[in-house]
C-alpha atoms as a PDB file:
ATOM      1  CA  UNK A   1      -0.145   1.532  17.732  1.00  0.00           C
ATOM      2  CA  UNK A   2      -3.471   1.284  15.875  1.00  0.00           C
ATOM      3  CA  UNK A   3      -4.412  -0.384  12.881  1.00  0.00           C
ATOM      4  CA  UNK A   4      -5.311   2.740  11.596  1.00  0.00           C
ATOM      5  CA  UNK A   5      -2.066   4.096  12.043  1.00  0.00           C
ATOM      6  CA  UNK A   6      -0.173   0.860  10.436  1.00  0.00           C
ATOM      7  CA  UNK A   7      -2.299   1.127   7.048  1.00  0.00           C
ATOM      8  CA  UNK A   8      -1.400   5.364   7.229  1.00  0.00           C
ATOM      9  CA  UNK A   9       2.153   4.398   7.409  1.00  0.00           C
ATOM     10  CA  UNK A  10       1.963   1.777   4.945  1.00  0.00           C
ATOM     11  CA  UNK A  11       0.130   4.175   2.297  1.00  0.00           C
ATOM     12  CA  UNK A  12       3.038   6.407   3.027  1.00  0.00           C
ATOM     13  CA  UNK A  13       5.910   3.936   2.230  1.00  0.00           C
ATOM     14  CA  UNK A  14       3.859   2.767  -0.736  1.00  0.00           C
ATOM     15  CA  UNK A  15       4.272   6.667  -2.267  1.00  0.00           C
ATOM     16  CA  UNK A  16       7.898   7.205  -1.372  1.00  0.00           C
ATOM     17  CA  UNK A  17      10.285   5.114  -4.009  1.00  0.00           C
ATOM     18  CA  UNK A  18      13.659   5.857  -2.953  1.00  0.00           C
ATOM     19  CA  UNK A  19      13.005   7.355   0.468  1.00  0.00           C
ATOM     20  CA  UNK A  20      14.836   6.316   3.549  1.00  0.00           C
ATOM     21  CA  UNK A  21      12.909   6.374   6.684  1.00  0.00           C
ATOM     22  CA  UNK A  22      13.351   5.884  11.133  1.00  0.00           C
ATOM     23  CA  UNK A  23      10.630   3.757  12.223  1.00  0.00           C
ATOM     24  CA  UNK A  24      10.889   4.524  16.239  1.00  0.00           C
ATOM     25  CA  UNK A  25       8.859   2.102  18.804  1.00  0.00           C
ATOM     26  CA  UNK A  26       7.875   3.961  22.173  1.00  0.00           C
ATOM     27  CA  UNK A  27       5.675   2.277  24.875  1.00  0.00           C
ATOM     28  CA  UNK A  28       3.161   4.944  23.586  1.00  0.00           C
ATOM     29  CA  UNK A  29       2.937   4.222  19.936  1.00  0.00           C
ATOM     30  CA  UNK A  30       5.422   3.833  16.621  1.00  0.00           C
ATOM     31  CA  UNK A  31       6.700   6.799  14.389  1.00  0.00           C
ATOM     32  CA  UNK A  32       7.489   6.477  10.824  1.00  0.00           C
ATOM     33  CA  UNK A  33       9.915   9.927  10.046  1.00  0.00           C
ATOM     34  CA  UNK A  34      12.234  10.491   7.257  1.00  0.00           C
ATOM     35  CA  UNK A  35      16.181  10.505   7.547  1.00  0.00           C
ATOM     36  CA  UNK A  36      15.554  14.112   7.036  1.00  0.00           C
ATOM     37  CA  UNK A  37      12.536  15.440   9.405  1.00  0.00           C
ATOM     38  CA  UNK A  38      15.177  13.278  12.476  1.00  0.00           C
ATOM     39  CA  UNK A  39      18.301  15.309  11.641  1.00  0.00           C
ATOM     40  CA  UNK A  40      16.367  18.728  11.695  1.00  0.00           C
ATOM     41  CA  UNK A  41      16.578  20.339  14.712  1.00  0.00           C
ATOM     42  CA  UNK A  42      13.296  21.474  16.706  1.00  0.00           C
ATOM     43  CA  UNK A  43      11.376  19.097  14.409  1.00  0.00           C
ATOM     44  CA  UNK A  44       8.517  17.247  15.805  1.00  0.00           C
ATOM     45  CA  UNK A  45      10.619  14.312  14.627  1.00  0.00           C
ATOM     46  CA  UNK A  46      13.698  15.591  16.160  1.00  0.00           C
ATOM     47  CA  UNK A  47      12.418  15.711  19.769  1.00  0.00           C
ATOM     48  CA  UNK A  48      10.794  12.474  19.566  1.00  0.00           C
ATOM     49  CA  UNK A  49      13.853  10.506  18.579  1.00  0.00           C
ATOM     50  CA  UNK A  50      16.095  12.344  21.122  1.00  0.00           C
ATOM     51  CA  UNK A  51      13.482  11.826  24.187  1.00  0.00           C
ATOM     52  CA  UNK A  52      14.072   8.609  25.259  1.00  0.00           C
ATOM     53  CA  UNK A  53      17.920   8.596  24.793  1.00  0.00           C
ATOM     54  CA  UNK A  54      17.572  12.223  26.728  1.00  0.00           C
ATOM     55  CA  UNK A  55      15.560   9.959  29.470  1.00  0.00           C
ATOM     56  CA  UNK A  56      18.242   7.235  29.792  1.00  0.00           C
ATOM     57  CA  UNK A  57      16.305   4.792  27.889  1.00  0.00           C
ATOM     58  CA  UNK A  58      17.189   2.350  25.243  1.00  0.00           C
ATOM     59  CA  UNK A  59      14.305   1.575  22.489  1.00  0.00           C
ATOM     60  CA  UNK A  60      13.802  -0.387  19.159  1.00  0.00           C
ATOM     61  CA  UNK A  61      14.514   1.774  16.035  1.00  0.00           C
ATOM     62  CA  UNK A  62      14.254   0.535  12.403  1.00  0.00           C
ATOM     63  CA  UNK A  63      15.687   2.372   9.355  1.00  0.00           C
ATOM     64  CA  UNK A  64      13.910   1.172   5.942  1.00  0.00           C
ATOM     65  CA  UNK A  65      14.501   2.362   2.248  1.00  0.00           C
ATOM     66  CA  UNK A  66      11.472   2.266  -0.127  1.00  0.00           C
ATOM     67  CA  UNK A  67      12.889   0.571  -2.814  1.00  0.00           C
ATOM     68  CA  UNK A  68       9.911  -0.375  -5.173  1.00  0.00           C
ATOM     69  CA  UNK A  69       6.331   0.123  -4.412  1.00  0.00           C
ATOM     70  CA  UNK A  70       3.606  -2.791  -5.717  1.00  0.00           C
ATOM     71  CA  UNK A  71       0.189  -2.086  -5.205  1.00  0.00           C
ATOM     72  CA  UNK A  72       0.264  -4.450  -1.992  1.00  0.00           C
ATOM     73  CA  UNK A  73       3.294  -3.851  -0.173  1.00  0.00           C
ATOM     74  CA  UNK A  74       6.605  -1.396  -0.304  1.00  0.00           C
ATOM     75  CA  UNK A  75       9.176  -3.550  -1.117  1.00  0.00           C
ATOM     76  CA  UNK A  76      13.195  -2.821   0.637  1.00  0.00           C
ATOM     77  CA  UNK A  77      15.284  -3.710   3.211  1.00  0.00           C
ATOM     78  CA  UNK A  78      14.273  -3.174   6.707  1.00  0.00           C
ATOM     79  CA  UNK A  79      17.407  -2.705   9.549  1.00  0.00           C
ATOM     80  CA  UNK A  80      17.473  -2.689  12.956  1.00  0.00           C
ATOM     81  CA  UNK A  81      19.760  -0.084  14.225  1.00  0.00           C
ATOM     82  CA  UNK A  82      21.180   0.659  17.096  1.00  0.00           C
ATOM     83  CA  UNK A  83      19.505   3.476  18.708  1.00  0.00           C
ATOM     84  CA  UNK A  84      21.576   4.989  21.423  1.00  0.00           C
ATOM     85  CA  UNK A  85      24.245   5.477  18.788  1.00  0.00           C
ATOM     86  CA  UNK A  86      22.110   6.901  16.141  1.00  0.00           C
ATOM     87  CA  UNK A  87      20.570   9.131  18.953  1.00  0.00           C
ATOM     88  CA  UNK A  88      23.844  10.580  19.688  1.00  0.00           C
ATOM     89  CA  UNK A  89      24.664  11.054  16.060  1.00  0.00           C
ATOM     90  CA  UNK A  90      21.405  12.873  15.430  1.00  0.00           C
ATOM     91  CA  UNK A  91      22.169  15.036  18.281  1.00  0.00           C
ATOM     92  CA  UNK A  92      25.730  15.862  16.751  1.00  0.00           C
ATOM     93  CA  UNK A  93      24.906  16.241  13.643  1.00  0.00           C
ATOM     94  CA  UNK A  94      21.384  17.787  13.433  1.00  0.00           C
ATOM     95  CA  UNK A  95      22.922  21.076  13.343  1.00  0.00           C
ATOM     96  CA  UNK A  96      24.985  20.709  10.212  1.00  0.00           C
ATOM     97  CA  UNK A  97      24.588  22.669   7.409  1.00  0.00           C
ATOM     98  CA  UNK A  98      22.474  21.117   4.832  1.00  0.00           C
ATOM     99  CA  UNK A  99      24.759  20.014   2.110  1.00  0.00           C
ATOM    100  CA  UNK A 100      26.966  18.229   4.353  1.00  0.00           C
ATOM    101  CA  UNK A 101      24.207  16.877   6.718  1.00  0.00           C
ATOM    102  CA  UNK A 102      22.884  15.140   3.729  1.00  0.00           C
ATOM    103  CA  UNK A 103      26.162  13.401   2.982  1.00  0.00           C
ATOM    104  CA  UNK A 104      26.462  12.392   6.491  1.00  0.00           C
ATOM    105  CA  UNK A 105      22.843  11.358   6.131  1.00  0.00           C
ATOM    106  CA  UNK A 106      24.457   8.816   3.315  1.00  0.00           C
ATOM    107  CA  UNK A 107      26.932   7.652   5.171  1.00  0.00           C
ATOM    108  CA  UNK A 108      25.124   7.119   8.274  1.00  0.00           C
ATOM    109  CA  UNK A 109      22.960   4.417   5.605  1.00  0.00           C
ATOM    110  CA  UNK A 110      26.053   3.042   4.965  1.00  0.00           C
ATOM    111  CA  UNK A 111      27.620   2.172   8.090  1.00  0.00           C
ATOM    112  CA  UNK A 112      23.849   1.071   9.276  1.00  0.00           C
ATOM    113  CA  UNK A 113      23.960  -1.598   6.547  1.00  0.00           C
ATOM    114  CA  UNK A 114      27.184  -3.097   7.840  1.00  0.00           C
ATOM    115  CA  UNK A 115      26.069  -3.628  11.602  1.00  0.00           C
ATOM    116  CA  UNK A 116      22.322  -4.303  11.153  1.00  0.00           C
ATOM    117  CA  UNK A 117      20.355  -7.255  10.704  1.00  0.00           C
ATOM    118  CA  UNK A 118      18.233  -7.422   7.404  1.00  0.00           C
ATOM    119  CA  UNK A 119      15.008  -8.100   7.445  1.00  0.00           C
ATOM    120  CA  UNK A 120      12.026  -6.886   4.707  1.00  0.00           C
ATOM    121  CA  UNK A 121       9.379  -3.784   4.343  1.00  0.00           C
ATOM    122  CA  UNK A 122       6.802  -6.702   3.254  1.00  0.00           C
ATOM    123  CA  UNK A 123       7.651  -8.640   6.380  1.00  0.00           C
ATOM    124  CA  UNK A 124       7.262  -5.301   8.712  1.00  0.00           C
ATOM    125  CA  UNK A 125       4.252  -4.470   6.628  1.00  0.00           C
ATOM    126  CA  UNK A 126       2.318  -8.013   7.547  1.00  0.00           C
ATOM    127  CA  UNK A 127       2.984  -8.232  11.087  1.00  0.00           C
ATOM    128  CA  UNK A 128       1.744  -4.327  11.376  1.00  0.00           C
ATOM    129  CA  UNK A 129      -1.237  -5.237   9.547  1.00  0.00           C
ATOM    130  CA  UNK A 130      -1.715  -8.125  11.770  1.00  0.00           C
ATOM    131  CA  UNK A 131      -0.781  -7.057  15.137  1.00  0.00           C
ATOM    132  CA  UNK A 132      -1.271  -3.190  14.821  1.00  0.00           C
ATOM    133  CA  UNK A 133      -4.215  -2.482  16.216  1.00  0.00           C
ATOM    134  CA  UNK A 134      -3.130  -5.068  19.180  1.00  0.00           C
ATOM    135  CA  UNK A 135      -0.480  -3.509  21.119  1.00  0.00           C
ATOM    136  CA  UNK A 136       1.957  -5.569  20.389  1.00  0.00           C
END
């Protein structure tokens, strides 16, 4: 991932109060979707997420919730998820009809909460800053 690409994602979080995103991390390069661009089918989004699990592979997937946003950093929790189960669920549930995707879409959060470890959007947002241009 490129610097350049970090500080477009962080401008991004910075304008989205209240907005729950997917950060996925592919040997090519990091993705920053919302909750909502994953669970629509045919979405750039959509395909993304589902091609590793589709390849048999496992990767590292965040979800994080803008919660405030100071001029310096989006502030809100930051949880690693597991991805072959959330891959399986977007693949179920994708097709949904809208009203009741979005609840799922809530509950999803929920559950998330309860098995993932917190971390912080400020401490994602430093080590992007400082290794994203780095390949690391």
């Amino acid at each position: 991932m490129s610097a350049q690409n970090a500080e477009r994602d962080m401008e991004q979080l910075k304008k989205a109060v209240g907005t729950d995103y997917f950060y996925l991390v592919l040997e090519d390069g990091a993705y920053l979707f919302t909750a909502q661009e994953v669970y629509t089918v045919g979405s750039f989004a959509f395909q993304l997420w589902l091609r590793p699990f589709r390849q048999g592979h496992d990767v590292a997937a965040l979800w994080l919730r803008v919660e405030r946003a100071p001029k310096t950093h989006p502030a809100g929790p930051v949880l690693t998820v597991d991805y072959t189960t959330l891959a399986r669920d977007v693949e179920l549930f994708a097709a949904v009809d809208p009203k009741n995707k979005q609840k799922h879409i809530r509950r999803i959060f929920r559950v998330l909460a309860e098995d993932a470890r917190a971390g912080s959007i400020e401490g994602l947002s430093d080590y992007l800053m400082e290794h994203g241009g780095q390949g690391e």
